[in-house]
C-alpha atoms as a PDB file:
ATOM      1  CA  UNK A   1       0.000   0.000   0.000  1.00  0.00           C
ATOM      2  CA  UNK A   2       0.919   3.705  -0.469  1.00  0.00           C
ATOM      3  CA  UNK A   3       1.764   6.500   2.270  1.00  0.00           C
ATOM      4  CA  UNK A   4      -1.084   6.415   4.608  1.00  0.00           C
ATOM      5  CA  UNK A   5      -2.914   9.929   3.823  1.00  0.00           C
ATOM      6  CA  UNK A   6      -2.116  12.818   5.864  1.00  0.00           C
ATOM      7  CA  UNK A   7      -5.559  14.046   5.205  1.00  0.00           C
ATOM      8  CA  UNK A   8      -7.723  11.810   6.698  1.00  0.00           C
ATOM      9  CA  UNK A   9      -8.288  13.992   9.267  1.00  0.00           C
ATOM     10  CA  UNK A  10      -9.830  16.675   7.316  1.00  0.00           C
ATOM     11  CA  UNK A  11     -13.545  15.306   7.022  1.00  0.00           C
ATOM     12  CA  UNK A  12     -13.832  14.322  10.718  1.00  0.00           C
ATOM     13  CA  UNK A  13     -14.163  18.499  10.751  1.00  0.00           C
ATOM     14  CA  UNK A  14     -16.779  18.482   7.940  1.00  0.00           C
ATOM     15  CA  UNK A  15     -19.086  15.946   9.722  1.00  0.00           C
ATOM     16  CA  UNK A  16     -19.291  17.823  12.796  1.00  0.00           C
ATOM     17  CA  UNK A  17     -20.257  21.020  10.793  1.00  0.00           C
ATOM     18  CA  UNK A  18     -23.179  18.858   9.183  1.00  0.00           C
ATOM     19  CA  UNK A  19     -25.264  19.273  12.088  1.00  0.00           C
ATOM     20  CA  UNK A  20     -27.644  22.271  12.694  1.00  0.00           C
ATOM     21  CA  UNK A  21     -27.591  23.825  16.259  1.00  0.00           C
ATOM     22  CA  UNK A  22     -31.512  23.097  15.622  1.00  0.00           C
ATOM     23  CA  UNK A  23     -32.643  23.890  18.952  1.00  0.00           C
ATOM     24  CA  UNK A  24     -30.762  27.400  18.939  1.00  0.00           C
ATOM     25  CA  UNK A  25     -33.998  28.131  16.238  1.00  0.00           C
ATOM     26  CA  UNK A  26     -36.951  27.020  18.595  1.00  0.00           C
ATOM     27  CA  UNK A  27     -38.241  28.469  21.851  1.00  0.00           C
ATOM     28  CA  UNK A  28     -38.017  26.632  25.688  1.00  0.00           C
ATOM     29  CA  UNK A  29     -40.559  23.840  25.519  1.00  0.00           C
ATOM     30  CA  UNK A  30     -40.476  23.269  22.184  1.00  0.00           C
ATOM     31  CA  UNK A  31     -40.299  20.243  20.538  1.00  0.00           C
ATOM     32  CA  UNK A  32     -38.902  20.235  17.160  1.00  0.00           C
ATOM     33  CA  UNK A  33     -38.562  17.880  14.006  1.00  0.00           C
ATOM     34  CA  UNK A  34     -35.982  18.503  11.332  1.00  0.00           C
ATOM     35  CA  UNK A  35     -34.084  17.673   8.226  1.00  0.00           C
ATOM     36  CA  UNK A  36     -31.169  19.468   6.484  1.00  0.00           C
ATOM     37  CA  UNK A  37     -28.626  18.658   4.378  1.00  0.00           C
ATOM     38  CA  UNK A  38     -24.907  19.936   3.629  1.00  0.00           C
ATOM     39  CA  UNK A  39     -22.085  20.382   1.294  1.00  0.00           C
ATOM     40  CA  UNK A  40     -18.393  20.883   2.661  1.00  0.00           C
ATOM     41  CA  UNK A  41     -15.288  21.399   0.814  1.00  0.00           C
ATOM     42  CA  UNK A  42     -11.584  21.793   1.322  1.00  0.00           C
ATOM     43  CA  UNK A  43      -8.083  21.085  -0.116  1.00  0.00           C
ATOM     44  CA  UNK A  44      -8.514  17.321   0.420  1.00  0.00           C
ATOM     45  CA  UNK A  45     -11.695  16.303  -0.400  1.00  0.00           C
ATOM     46  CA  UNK A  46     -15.412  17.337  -0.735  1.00  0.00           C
ATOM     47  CA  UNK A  47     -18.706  15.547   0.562  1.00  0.00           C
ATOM     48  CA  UNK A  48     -22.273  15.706   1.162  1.00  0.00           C
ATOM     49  CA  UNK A  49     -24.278  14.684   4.086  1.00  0.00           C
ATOM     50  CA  UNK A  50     -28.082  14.494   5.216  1.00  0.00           C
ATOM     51  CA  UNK A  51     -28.883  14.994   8.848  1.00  0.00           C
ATOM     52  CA  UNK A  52     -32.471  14.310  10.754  1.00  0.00           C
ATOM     53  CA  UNK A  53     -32.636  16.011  14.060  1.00  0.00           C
ATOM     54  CA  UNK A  54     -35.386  15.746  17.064  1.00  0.00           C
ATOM     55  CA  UNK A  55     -35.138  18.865  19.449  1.00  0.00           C
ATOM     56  CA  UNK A  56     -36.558  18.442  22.954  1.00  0.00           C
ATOM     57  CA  UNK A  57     -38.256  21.047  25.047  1.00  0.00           C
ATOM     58  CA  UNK A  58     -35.822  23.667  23.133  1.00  0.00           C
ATOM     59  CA  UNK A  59     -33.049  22.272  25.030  1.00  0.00           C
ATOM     60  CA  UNK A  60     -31.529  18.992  23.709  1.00  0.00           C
ATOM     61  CA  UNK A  61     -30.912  18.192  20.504  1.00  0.00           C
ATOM     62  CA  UNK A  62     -30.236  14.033  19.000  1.00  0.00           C
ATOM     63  CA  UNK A  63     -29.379  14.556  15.356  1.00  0.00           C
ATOM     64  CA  UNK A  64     -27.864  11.467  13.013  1.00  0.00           C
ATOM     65  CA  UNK A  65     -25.732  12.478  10.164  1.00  0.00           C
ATOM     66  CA  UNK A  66     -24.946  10.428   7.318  1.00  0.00           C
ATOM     67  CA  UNK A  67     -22.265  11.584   4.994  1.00  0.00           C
ATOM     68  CA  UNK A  68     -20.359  10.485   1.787  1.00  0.00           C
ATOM     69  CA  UNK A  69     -16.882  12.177   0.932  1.00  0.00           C
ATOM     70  CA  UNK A  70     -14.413  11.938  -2.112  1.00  0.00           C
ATOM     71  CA  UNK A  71     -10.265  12.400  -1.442  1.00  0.00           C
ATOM     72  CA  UNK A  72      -9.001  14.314  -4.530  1.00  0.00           C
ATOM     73  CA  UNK A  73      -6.594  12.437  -7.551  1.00  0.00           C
ATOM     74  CA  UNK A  74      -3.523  13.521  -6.045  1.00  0.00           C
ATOM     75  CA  UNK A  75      -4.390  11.313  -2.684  1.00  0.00           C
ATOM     76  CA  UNK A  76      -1.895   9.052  -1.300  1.00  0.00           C
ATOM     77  CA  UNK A  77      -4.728   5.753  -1.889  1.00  0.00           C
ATOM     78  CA  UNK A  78      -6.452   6.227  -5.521  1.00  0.00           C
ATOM     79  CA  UNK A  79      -9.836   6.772  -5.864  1.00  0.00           C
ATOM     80  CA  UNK A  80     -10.055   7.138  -1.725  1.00  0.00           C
ATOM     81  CA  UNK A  81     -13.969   7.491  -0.793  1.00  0.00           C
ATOM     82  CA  UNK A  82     -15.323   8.285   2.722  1.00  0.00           C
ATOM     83  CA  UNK A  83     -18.651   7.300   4.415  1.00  0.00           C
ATOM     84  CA  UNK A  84     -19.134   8.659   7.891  1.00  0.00           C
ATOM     85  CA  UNK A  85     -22.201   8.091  10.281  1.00  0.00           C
ATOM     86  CA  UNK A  86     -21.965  10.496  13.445  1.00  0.00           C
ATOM     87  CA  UNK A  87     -24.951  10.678  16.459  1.00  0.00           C
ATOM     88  CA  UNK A  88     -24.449  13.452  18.074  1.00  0.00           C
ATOM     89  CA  UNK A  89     -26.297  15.369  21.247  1.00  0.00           C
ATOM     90  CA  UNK A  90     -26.814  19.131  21.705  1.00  0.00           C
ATOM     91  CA  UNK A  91     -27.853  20.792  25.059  1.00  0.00           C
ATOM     92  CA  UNK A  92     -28.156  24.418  25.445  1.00  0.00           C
ATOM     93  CA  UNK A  93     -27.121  25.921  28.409  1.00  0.00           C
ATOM     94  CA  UNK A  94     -29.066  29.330  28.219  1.00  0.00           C
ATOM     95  CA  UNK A  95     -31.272  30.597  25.208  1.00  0.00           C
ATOM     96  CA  UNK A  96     -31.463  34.539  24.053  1.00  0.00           C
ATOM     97  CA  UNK A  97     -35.385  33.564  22.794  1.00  0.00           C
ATOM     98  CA  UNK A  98     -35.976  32.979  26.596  1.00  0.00           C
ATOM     99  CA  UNK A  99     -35.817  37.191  27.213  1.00  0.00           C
ATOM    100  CA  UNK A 100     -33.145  35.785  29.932  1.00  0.00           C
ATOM    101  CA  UNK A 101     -30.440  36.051  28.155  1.00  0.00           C
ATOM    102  CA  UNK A 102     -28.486  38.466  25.334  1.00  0.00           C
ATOM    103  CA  UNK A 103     -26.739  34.705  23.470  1.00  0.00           C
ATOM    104  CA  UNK A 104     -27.166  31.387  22.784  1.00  0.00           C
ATOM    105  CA  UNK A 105     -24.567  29.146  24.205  1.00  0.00           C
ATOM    106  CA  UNK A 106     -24.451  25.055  23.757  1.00  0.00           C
ATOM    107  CA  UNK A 107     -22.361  22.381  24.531  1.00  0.00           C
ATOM    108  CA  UNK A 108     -22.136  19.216  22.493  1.00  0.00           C
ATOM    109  CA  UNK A 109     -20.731  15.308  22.087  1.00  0.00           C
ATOM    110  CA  UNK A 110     -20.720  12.962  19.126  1.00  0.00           C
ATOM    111  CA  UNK A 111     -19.288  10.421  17.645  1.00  0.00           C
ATOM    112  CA  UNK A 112     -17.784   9.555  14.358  1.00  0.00           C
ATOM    113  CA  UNK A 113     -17.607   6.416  12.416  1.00  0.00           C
ATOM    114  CA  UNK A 114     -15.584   6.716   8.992  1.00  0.00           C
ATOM    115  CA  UNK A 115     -15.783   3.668   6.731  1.00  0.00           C
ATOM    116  CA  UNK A 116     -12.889   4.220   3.903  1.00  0.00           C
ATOM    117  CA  UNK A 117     -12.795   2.257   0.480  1.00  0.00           C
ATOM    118  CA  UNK A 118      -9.900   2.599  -2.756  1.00  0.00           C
ATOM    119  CA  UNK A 119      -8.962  -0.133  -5.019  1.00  0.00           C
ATOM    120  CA  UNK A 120      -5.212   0.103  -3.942  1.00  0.00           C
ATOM    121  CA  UNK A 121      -6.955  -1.125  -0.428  1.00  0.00           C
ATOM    122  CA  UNK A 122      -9.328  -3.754  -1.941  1.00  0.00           C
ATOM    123  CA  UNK A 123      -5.988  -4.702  -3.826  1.00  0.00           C
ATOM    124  CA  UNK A 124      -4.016  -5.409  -0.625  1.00  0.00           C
ATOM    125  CA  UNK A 125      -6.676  -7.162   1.296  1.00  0.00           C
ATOM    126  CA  UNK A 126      -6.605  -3.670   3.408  1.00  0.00           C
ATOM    127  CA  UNK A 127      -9.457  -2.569   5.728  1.00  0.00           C
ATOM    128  CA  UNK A 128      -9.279   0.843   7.117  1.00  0.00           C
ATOM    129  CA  UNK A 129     -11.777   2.607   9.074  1.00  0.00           C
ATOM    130  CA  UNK A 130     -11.827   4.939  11.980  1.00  0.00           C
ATOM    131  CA  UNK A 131     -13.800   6.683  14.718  1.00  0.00           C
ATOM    132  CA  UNK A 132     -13.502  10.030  16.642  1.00  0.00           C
ATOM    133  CA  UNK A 133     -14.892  11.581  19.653  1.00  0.00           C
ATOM    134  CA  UNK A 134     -16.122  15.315  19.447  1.00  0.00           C
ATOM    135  CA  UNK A 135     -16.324  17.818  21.749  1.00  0.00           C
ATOM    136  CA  UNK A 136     -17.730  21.305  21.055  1.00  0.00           C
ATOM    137  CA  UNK A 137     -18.867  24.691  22.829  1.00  0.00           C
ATOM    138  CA  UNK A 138     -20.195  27.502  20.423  1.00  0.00           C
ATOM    139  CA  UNK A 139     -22.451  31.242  21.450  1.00  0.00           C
ATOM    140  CA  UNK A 140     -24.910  32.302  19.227  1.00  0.00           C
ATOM    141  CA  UNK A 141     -26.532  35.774  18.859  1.00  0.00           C
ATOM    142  CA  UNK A 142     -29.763  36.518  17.008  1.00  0.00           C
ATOM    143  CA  UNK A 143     -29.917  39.633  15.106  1.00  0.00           C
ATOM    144  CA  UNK A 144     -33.180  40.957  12.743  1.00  0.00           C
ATOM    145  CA  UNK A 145     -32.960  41.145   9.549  1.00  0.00           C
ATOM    146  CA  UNK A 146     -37.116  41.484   9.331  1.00  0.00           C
ATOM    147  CA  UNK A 147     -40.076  40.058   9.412  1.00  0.00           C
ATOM    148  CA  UNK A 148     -39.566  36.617   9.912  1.00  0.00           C
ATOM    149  CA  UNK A 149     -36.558  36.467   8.922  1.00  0.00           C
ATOM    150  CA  UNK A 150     -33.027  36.825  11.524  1.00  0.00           C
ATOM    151  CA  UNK A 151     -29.332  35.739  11.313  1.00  0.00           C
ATOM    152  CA  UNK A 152     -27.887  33.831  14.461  1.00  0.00           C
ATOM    153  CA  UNK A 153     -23.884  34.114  13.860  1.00  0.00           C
ATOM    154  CA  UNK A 154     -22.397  31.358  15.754  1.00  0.00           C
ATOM    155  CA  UNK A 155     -18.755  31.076  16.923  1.00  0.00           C
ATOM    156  CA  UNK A 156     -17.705  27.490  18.204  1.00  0.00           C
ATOM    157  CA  UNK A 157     -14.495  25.532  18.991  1.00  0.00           C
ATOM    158  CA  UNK A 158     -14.605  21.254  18.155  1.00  0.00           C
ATOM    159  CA  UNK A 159     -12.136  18.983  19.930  1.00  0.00           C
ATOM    160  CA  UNK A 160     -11.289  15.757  18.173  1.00  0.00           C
ATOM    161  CA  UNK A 161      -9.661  12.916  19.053  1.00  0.00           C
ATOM    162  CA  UNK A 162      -9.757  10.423  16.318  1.00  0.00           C
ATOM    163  CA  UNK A 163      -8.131   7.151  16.392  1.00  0.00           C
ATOM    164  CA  UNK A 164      -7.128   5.151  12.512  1.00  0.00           C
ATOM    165  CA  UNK A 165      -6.771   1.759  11.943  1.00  0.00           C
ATOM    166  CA  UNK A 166      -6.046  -0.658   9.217  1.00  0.00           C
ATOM    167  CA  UNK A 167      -6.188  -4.084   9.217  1.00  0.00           C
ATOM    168  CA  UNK A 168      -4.972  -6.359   6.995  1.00  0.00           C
ATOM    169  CA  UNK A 169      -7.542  -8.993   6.064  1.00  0.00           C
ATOM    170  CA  UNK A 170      -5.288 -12.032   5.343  1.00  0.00           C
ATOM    171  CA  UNK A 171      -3.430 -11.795   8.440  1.00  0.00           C
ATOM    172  CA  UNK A 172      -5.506  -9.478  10.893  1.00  0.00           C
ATOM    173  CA  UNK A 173      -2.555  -7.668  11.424  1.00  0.00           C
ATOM    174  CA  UNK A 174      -3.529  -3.988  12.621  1.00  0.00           C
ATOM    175  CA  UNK A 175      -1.866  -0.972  12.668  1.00  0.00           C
ATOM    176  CA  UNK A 176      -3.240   1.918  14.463  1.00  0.00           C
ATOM    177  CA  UNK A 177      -3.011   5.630  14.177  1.00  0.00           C
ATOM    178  CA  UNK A 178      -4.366   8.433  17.041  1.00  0.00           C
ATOM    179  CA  UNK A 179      -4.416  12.183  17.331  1.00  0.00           C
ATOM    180  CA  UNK A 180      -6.377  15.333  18.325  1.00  0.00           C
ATOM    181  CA  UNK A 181      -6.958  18.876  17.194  1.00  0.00           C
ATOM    182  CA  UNK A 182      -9.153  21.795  17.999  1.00  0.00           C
ATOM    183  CA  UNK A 183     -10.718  23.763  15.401  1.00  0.00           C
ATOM    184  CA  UNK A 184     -12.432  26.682  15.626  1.00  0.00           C
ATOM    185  CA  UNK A 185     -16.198  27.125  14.040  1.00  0.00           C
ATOM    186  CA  UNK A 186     -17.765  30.518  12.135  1.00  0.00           C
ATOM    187  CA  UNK A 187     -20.926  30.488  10.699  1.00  0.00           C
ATOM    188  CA  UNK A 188     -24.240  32.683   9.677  1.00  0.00           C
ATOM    189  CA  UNK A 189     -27.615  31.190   9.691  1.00  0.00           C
ATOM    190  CA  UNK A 190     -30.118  32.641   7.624  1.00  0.00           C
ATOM    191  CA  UNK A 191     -33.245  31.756   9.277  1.00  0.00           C
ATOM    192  CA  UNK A 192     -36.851  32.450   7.807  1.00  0.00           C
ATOM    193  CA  UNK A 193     -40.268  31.762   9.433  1.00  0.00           C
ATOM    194  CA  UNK A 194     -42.546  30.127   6.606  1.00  0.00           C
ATOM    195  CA  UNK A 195     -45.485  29.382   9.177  1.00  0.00           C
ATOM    196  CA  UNK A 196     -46.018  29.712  12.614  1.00  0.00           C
ATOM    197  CA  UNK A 197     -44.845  26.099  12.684  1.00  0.00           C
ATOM    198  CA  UNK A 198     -42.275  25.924   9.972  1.00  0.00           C
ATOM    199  CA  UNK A 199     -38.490  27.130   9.706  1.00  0.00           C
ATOM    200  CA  UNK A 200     -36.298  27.525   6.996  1.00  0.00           C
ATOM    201  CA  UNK A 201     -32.354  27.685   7.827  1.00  0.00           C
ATOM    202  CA  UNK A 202     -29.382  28.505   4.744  1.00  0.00           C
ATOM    203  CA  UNK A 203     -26.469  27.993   6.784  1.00  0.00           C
ATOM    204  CA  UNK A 204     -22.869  28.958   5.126  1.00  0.00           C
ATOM    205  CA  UNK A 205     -20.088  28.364   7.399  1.00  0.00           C
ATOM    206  CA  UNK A 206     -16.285  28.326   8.056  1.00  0.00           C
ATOM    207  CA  UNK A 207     -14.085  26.160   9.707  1.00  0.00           C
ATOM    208  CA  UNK A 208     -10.345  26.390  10.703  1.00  0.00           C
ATOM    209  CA  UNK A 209      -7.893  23.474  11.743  1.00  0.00           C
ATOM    210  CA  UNK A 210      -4.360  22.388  11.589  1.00  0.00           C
ATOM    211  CA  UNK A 211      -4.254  21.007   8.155  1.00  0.00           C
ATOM    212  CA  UNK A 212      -7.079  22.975   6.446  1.00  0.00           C
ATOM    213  CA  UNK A 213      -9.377  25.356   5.676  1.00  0.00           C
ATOM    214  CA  UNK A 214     -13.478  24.289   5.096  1.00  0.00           C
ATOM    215  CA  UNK A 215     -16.290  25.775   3.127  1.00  0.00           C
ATOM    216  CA  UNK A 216     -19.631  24.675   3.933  1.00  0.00           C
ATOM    217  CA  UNK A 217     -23.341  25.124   2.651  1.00  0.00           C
ATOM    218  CA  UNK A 218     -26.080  24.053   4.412  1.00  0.00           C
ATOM    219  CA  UNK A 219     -30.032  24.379   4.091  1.00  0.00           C
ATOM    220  CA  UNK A 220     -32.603  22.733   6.501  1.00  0.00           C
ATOM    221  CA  UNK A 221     -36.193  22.902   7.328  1.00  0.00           C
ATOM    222  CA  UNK A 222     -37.475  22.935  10.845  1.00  0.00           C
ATOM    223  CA  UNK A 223     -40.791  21.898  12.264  1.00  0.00           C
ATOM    224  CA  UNK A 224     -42.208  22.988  15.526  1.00  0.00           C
ATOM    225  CA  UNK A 225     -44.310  19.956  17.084  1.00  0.00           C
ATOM    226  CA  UNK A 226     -45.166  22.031  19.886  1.00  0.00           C
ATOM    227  CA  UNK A 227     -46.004  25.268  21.237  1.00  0.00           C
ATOM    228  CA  UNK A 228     -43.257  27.530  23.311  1.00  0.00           C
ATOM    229  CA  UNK A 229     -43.798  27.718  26.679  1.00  0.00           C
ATOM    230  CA  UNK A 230     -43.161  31.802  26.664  1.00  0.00           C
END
């Protein structure tokens, strides 16, 4: 097999900016359906990912992301594709739509399962997969734009700690790679009320970490399955 890619790392960033800080959107005691999906890019790859979210009470949010990601030609494995599943939960510690407070601030942890295929690893009976913990913080402030519509400019930090392995199939030998890295979150939420129930989010977004730089797009619709409690 080739040089193990340096840039494995770089989606694990993408996947956590797949998920929409839903419940930042809805009111205490709501309850809140929702479905969005995403499109990240950087100097190593580019993917897309869907993402279903259930808010509770305004408070927690339990979201499921599944993504697909391509490496580009000049990748170390040829042909290197990505598929990442990552659960993640959402509280929020106080809400500015409670009149309490002048942000939004939320705390966060998920997890990341990355499933990796190439032909150079089919060809060497290779199996190579990994999984990372995330950690994140971000404040959010709401600002009008008008009628119905507001942007909520976020600012968030991720830690990840991600261990790699690869196995190989004919032995069950296994080699195993770790590491960690912080990287810092921007983003500005477009959000729109269609109904007194419904909420539409266009969410382009930033991210910074030690080996790149990543674009985002994302667009989600919200549904309120309950009334606020305010």
């Amino acid at each position: 097999m080739k040089k193990m890619p340096l840039a494995f790392f770089s989606l694990f960033l993408v996947s956590a900016m797949f998920v929409f800080p839903q419940g930042s959107f809805l009111k205490p005691g709501q309850h809140g359906l929702g479905v969005s999906g995403a499109f990240s890019t950087n100097a190593d790859l580019s993917g897309v990912a869907g993402t279903l979210t259930y808010t509770l009470a305004g408070i927690f949010d339990f979201s499921f992301s599944l993504g697909r990601a391509s490496y580009d030609a000049d990748s170390a494995l040829a042909d290197l594709k990505q598929t990442s599943i990552v659960p993640e939960v959402r509280a929020y510690i106080v809400k500015q739509n409670s009149g309490r407070s002048p942000i939004t601030a939320s705390v966060s942890i998920g997890w990341d399962r990355d499933n990796y295929s190439s032909p150079d690893l089919t060809a060497e009976s290779f199996d190579m997969w990994a999984r990372t913990l995330l950690l994140g913080a971000a404040v959010y402030r709401d600002i009008p734009v008008f009628q119905k519509a507001y942007i909520q400019p976020f600012v968030g930090i991720t830690h990840l700690s991600t261990t790699l392995k690869v196995t190989d199939t004919t032995t069950g030998l296994t080699v195993t790679t770790t590491d960690a890295m912080i990287a810092l979150n921007l983003g500005v939420p477009l959000v729109y009320g269609l109904s007194d129930k419904a909420i539409l989010i266009v969410q382009p977004g930033v991210s910074f970490d030690k080996n790149n730089t990543t674009l985002s797009i994302s667009a989600g619709l919200v549904y309120a399955l309950s009334k606020a409690k305010i």
